[in-house]
Protein backbone atom coordinates (compact mmCIF):
# COMPACT_ATOMS: atom_id res chain seq x y z
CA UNK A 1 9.17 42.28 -12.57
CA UNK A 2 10.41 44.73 -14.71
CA UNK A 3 13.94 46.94 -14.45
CA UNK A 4 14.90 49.49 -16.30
CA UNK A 5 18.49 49.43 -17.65
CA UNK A 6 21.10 50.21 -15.47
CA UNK A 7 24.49 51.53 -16.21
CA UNK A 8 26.23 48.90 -18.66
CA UNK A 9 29.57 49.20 -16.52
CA UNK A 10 27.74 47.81 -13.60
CA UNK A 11 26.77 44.75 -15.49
CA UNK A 12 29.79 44.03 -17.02
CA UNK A 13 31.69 43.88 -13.87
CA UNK A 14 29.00 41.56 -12.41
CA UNK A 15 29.53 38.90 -15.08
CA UNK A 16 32.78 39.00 -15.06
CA UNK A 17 32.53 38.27 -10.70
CA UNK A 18 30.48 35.70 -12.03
CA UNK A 19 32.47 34.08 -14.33
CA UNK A 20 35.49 34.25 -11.96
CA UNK A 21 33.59 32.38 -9.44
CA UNK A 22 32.28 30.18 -12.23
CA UNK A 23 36.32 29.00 -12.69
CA UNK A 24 37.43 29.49 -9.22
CA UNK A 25 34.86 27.94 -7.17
CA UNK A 26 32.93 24.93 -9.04
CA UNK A 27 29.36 26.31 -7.83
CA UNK A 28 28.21 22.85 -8.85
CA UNK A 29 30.19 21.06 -6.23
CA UNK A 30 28.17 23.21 -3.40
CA UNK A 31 25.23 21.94 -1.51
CA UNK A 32 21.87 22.95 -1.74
CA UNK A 33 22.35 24.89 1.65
CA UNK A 34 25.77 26.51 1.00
CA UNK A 35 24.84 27.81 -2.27
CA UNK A 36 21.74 29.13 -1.00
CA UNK A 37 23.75 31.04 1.66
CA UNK A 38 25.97 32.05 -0.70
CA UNK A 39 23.26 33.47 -3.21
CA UNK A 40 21.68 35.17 -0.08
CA UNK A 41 24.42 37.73 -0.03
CA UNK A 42 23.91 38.85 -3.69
CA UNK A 43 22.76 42.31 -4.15
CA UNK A 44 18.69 42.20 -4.17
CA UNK A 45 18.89 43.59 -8.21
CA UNK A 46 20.72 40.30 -9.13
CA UNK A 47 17.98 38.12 -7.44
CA UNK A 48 15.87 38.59 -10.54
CA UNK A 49 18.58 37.52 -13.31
CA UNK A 50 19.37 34.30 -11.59
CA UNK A 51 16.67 32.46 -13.41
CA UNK A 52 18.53 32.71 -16.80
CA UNK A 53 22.10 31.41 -15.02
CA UNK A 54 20.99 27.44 -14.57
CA UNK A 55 17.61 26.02 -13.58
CA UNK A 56 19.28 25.00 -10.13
CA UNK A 57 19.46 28.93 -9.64
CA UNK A 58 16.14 29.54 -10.84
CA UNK A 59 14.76 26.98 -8.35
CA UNK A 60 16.43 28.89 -5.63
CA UNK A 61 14.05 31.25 -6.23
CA UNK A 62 11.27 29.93 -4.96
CA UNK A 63 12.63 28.04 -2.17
CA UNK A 64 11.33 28.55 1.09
CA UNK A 65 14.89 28.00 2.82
CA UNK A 66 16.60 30.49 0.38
CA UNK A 67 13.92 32.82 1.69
CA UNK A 68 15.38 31.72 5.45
CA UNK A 69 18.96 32.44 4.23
CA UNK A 70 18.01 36.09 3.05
CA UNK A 71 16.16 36.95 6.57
CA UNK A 72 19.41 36.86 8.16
CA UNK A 73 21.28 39.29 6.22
CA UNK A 74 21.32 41.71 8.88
CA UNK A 75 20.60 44.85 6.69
CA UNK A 76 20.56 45.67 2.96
CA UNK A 77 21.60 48.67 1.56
CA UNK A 78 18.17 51.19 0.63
CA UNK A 79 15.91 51.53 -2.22
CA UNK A 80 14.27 54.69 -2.09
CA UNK A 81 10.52 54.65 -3.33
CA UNK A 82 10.03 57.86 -5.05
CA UNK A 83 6.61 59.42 -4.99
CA UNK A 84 5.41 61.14 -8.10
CA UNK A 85 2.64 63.84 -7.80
CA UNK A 86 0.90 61.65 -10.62
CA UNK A 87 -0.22 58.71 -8.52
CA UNK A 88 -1.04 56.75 -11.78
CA UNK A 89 2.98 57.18 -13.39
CA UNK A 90 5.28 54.10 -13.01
CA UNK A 91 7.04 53.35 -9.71
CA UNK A 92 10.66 54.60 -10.05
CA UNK A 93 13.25 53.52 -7.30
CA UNK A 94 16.63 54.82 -6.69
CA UNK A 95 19.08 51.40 -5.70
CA UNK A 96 21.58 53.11 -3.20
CA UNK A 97 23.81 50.18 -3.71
CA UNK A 98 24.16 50.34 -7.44
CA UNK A 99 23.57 54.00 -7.71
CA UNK A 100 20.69 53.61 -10.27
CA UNK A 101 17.27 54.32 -11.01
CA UNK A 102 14.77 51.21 -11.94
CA UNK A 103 11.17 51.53 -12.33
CA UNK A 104 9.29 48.80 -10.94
CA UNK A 105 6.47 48.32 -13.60
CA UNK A 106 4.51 45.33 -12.71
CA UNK A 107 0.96 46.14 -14.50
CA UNK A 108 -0.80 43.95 -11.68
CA UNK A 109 0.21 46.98 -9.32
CA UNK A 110 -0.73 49.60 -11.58
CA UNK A 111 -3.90 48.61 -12.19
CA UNK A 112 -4.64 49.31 -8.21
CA UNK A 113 -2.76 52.17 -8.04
CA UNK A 114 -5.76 54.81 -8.35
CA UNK A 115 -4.84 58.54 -7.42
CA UNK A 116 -7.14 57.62 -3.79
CA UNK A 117 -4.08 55.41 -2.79
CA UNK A 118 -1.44 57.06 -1.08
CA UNK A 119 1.94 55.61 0.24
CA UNK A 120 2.22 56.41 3.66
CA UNK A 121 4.70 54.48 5.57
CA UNK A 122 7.49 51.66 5.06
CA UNK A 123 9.68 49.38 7.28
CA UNK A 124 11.82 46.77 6.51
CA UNK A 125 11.06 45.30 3.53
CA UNK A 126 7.24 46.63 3.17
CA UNK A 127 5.28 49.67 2.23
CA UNK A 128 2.06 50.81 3.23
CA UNK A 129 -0.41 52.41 1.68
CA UNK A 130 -3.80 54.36 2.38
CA UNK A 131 -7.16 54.49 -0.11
CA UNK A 132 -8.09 58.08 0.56
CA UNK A 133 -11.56 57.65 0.38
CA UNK A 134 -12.67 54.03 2.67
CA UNK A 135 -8.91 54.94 4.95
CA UNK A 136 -7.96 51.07 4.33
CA UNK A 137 -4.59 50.11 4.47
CA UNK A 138 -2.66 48.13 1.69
CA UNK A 139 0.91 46.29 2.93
CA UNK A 140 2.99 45.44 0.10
CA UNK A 141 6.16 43.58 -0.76
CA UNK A 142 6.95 46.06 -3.60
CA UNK A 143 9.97 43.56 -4.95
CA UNK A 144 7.69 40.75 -5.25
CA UNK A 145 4.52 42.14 -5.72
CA UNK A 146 2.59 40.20 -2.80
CA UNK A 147 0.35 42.77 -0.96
CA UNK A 148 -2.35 42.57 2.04
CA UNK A 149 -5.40 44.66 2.51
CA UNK A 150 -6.40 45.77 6.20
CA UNK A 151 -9.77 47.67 7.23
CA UNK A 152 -9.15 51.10 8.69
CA UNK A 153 -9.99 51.05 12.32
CA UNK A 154 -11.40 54.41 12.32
CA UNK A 155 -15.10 54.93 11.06
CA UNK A 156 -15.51 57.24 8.46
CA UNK A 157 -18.34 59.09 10.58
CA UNK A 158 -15.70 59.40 13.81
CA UNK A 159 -14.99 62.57 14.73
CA UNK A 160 -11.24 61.78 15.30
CA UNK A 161 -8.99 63.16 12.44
CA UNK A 162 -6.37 60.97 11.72
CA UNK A 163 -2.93 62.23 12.74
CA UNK A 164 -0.03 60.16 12.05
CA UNK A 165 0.96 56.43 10.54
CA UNK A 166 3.77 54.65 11.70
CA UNK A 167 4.76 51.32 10.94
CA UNK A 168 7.69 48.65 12.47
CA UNK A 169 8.66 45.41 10.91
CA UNK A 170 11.11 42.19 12.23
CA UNK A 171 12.68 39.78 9.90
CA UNK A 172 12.53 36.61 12.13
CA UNK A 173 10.01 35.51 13.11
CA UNK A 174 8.63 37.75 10.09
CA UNK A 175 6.06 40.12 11.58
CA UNK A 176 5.10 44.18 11.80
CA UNK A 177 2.92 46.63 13.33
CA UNK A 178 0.64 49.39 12.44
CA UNK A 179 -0.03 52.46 14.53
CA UNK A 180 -2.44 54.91 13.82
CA UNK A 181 -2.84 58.43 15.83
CA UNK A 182 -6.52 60.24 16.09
CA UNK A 183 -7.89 62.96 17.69
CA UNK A 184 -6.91 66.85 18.29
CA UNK A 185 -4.22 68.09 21.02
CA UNK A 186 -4.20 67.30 23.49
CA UNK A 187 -7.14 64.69 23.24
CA UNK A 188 -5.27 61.81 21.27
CA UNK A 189 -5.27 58.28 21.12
CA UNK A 190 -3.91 54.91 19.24
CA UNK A 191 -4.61 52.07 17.39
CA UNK A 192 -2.09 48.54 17.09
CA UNK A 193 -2.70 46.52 14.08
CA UNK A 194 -0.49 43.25 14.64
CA UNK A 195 0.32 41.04 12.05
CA UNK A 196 0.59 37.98 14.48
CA UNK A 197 -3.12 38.43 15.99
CA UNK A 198 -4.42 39.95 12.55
CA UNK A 199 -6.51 42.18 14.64
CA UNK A 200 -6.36 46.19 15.53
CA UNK A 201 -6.60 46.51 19.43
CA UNK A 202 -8.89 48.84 21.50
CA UNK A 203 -8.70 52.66 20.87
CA UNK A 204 -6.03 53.97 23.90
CA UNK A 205 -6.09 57.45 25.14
CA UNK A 206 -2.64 59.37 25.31
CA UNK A 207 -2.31 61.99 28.34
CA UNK A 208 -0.02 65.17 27.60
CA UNK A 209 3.11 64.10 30.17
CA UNK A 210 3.77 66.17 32.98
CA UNK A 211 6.95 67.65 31.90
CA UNK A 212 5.50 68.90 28.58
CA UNK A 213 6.02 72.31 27.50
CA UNK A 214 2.97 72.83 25.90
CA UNK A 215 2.14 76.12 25.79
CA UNK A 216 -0.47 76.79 22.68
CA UNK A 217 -2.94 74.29 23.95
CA UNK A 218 -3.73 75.27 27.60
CA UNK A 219 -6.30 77.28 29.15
CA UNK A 220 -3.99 79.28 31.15
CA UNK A 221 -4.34 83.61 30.35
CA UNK A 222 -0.25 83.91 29.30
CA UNK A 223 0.07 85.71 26.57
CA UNK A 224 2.33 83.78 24.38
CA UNK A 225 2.44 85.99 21.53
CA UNK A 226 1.76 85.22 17.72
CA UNK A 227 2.65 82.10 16.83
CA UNK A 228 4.18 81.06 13.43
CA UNK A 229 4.22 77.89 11.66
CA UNK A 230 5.83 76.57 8.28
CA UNK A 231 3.34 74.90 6.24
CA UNK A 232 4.44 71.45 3.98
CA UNK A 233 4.64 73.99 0.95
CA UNK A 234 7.15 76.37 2.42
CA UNK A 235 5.07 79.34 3.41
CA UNK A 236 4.85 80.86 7.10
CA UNK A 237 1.15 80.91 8.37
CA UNK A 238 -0.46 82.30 11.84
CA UNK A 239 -1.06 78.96 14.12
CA UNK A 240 -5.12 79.78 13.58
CA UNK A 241 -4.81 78.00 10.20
CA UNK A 242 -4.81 74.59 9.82
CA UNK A 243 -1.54 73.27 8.65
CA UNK A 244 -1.55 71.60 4.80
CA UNK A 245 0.55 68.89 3.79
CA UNK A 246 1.00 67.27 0.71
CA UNK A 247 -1.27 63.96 0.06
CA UNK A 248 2.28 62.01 0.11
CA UNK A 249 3.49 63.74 3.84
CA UNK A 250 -0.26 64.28 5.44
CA UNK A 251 0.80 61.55 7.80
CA UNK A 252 4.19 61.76 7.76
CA UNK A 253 5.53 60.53 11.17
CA UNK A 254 8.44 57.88 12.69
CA UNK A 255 8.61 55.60 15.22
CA UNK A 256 11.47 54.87 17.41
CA UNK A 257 11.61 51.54 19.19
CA UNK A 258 14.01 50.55 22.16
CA UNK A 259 13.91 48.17 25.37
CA UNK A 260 12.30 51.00 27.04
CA UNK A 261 9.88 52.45 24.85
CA UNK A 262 8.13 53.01 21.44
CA UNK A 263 7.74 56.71 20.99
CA UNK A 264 5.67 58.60 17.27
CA UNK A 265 7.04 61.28 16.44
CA UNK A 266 4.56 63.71 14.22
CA UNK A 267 3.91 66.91 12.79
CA UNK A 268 0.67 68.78 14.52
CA UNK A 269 -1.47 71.29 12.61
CA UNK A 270 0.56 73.78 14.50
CA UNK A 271 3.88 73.03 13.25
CA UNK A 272 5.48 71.30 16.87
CA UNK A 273 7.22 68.32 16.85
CA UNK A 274 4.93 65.87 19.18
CA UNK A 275 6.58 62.63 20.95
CA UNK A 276 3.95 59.66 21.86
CA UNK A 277 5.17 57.64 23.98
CA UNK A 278 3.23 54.50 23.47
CA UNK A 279 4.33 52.47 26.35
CA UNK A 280 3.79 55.14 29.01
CA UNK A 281 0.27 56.29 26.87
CA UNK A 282 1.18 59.83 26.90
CA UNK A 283 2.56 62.50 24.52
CA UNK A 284 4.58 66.02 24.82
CA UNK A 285 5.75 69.43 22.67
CA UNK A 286 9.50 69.01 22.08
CA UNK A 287 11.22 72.13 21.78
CA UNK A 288 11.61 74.61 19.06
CA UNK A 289 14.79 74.17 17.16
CA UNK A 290 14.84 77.75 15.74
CA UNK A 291 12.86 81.17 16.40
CA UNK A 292 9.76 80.72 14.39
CA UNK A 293 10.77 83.57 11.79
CA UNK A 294 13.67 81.83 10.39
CA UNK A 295 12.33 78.22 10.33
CA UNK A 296 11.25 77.55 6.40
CA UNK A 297 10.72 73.70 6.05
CA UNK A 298 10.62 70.80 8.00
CA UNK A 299 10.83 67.26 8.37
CA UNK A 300 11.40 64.05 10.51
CA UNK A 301 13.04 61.18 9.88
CA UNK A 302 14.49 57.88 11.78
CA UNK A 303 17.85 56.30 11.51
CA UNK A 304 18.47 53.13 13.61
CA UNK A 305 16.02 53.91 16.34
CA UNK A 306 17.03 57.56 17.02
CA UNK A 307 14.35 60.13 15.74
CA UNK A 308 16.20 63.37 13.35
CA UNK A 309 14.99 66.76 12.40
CA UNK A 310 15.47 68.05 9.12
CA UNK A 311 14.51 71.76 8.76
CA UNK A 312 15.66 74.38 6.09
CA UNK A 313 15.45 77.96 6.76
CA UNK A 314 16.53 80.92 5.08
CA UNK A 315 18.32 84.24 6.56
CA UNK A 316 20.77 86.73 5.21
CA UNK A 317 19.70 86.07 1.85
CA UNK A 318 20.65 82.80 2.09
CA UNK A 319 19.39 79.22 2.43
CA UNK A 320 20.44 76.60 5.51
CA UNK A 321 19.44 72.54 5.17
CA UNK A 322 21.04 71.05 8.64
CA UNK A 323 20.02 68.24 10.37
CA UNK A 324 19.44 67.63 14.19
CA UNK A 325 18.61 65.42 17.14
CA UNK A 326 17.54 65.40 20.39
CA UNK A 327 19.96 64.86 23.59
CA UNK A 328 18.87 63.22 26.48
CA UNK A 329 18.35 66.50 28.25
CA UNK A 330 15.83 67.53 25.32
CA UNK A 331 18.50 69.79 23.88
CA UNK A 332 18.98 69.89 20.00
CA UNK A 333 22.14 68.79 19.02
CA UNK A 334 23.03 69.39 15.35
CA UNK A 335 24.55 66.68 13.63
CA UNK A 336 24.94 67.50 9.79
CA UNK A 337 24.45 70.81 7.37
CA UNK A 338 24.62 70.70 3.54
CA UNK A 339 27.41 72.55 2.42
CA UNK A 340 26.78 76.17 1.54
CA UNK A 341 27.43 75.86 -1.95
CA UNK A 342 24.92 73.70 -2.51
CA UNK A 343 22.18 75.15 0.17
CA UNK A 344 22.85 78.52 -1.42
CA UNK A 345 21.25 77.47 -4.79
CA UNK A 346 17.91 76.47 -2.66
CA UNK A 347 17.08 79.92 -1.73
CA UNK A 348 14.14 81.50 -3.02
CA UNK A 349 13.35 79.08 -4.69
CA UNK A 350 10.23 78.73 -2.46
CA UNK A 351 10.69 75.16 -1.76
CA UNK A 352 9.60 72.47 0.44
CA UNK A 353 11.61 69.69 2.15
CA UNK A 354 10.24 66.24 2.71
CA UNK A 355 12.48 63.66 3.89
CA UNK A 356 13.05 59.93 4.58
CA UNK A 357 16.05 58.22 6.73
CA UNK A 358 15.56 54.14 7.76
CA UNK A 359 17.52 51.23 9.63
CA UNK A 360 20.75 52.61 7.60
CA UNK A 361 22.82 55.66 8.26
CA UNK A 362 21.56 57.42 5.00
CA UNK A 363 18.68 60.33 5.27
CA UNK A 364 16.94 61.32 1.70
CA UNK A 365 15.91 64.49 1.35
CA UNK A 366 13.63 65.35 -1.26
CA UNK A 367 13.32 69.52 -2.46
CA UNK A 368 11.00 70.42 -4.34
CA UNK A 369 10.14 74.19 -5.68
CA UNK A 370 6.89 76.03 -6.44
CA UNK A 371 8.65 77.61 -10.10
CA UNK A 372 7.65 74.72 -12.54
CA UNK A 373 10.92 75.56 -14.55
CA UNK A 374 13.06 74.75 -11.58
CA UNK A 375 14.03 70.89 -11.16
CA UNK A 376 13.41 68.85 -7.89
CA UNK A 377 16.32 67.96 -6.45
CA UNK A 378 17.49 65.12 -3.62
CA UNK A 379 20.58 65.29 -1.43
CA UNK A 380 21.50 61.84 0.39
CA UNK A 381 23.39 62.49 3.88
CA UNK A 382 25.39 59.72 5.50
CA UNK A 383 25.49 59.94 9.06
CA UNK A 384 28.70 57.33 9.88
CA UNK A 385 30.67 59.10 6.41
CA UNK A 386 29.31 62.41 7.60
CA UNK A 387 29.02 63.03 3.64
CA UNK A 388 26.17 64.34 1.28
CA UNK A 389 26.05 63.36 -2.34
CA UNK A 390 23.12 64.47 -4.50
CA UNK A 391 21.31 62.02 -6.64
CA UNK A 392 21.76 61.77 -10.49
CA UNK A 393 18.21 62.98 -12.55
CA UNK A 394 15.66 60.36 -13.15
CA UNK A 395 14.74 60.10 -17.11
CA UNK A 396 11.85 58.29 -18.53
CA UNK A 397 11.45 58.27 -22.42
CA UNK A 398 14.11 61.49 -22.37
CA UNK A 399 12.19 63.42 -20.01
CA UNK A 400 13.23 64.35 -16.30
CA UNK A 401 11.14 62.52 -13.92
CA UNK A 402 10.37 65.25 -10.75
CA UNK A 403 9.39 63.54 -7.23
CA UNK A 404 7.71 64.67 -4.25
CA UNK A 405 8.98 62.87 -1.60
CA UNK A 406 9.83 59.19 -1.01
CA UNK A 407 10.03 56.24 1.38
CA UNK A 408 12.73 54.31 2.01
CA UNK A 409 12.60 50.15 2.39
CA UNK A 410 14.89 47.35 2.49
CA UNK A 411 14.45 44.94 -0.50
CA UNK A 412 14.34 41.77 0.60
CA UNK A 413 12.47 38.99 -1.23
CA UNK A 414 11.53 37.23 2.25
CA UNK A 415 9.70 39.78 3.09
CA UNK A 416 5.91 38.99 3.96
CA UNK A 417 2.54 40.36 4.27
């Protein structure tokens, strides 16, 4: 695998950890078991320069107990897989923990990576990705390049549209799951692909939940008005259009999973939030956060298990990016807002917001504008800080490297497909 150079500071000050360690603590005098513990802690970016420290460290590497040792590092700071519109360009990450970009150009990658392959979801230490034209999956370990193909349980002659992808992941034993949503509102069913059984399970129908508040999808005579939506490119259309995403977001949804349930959360074609609740096989509207003339851009995310809202919106000649949740009594709560300064300089700019949170308190969110002269740009919120930070510009061979949208993994080497 190849990294890009990082900042020079950053190395510095990790060999001269090293060497203190080197004089403090005799690293020889450690067992096999210790040290392995020890090296499990590392940051994942130094996993890849222990094979020029000793051969004893470059044996680590490989060795199956090591692998153990990193599975129960609770959590790892994010790396933040950044989706280019050019589905062919190298595969940049930004390493929250060292604050740098690296491009992860490992030719045996690119060579598969034809513009019908999509990223689509990621958990834990794995991405997923969809070929646009068959609708198979491919699971990857993008830090060590192993990878999985799985058939696509729909047919490509069904006449169920596919919806949303969700994926889940656990380190020990090392497993994940699949989930796939079809159909039209409010006929809609799942899929389970299981890593354990290798095998997708029957197709199960989801009934809209008796305290929905559905409203654009009955047959009742109420007249409800015109109804607005925000499309993934920033532009309000009437609710008879079909809503268009970007390639990157066309199956953009979360899944939250607790001892009581394991609810997707997706974007329909009319612009409502909708909540499947796979254990109780049945799905509901949630609540509009704003009226629809001021909503703009939208996007969901998840953050240890709880499901957030992103949504920018403009008003007084002036832009808003706040994010929200949802109480228990289906009330939205808002929980963060990008400071004015900085969510005054996104307005008019005609942009669109696509977003990415994970199992850490950070949410990514990506902006990009229609003007080609104006730069994307990506603000990183911290939920326990309560702080945003924007990220530094991405350069490849001097020029500035624009993304789409992103998803966000944990990189862990044990990680398997």
């Amino acid at each position: 695998m190849g990294f890009s150079a990082g900042k020079r500071k950053s190395r510095d000050e990790e060999d001269t950890t090293v060497s203190f360690l080197a004089s403090e603590f005799p690293m020889d005098d450690l067992s096999d078991d210790v040290l392995e513990r020890v090296l499990s802690w590392l940051p994942t970016s130094c996993f890849f320069r222990m094979s020029s420290v000793c051969k004893r460290w470059k044996s680590t590497q490989s060795s199956k107990s090591f692998k153990l040792a990193c599975s129960q590092i609770p959590t790892r700071d994010p790396w933040f897989f950044m989706i280019h519109n050019d589905s062919n360009s190298s595969s940049f990450v930004f390493d929250s923990t060292e604050h740098t970009w690296k491009n992860l150009n490992r030719r045996d990658f690119l060579q598969r990576r034809r513009r019908d392959i999509i990223p689509v979801a990621s958990s834990g230490g794995l991405l997923c990705f969809r070929c646009s034209i068959s609708g198979d999956f491919l699971l990857r370990n993008p830090i060590t390049g192993s990878s999985r193909d799985i058939p696509s349980p729909i047919s490509q002659d069904s006449d169920k549209p596919l919806q949303a992808v969700a994926m889940t992941t656990t380190a020990t034993p090392s497993s994940y799951k699949l989930v796939t949503i079809s159909g039209e509102i409010p006929n809609l069913s799942f899929k389970i692909y299981e890593s354990n059984s290798d095998s997708w399970s029957k197709d199960q129908e989801l009934e809209l939940a008796k305290n929905s508040n559905s409203s654009l999808h009955d047959d009742s005579d109420t007249d409800i008005g015109t109804v607005y939506f925000l499309s993934k490119t920033g532009n309000v259309v009437i609710a008879s259009n079909n809503l268009q995403r970007s390639p990157s977001k066309q199956y953009s949804s979360v899944i939250t999973v607790t001892d009581d349930a394991e609810i997707v959360y997706f974007l329909s074609s009319y612009g409502t939030i909708v909540a499947c609740d796979l254990t109780k096989r049945c799905f509901t509207e949630l609540p509009k956060l704003l009226p629809p003339f001021l909503e703009y851009s939208i996007d969901l995310v998840e953050c240890n298990g709880t499901m957030y809202v992103i949504l920018l919106s403009e008003f007084f000649e002036s832009a808003s990016l706040r994010i929200w949740r949802l109480d228990n009594n289906r009330e939205w709560v808002q929980v963060g807002m990008l400071p004015p300064a900085m969510s005054h300089e996104l307005y008019g700019k005609k942009g669109d917001i696509n977003c990415v949170g994970g199992s850490v308190n950070k949410i990514l969110v990506c902006f990009n504008a229609s003007p080609p002269e104006v730069h994307c740009r990506y603000f990183v919120y911290d939920l326990v800080a309560e702080e945003w930070s924007e990220l530094p510009r991405c350069v490849k061979d001097g020029e500035a490297m624009d993304f789409v949208s992103a998803l966000s993994f944990q990189p862990r080497i044990e990680a398997t497909v």
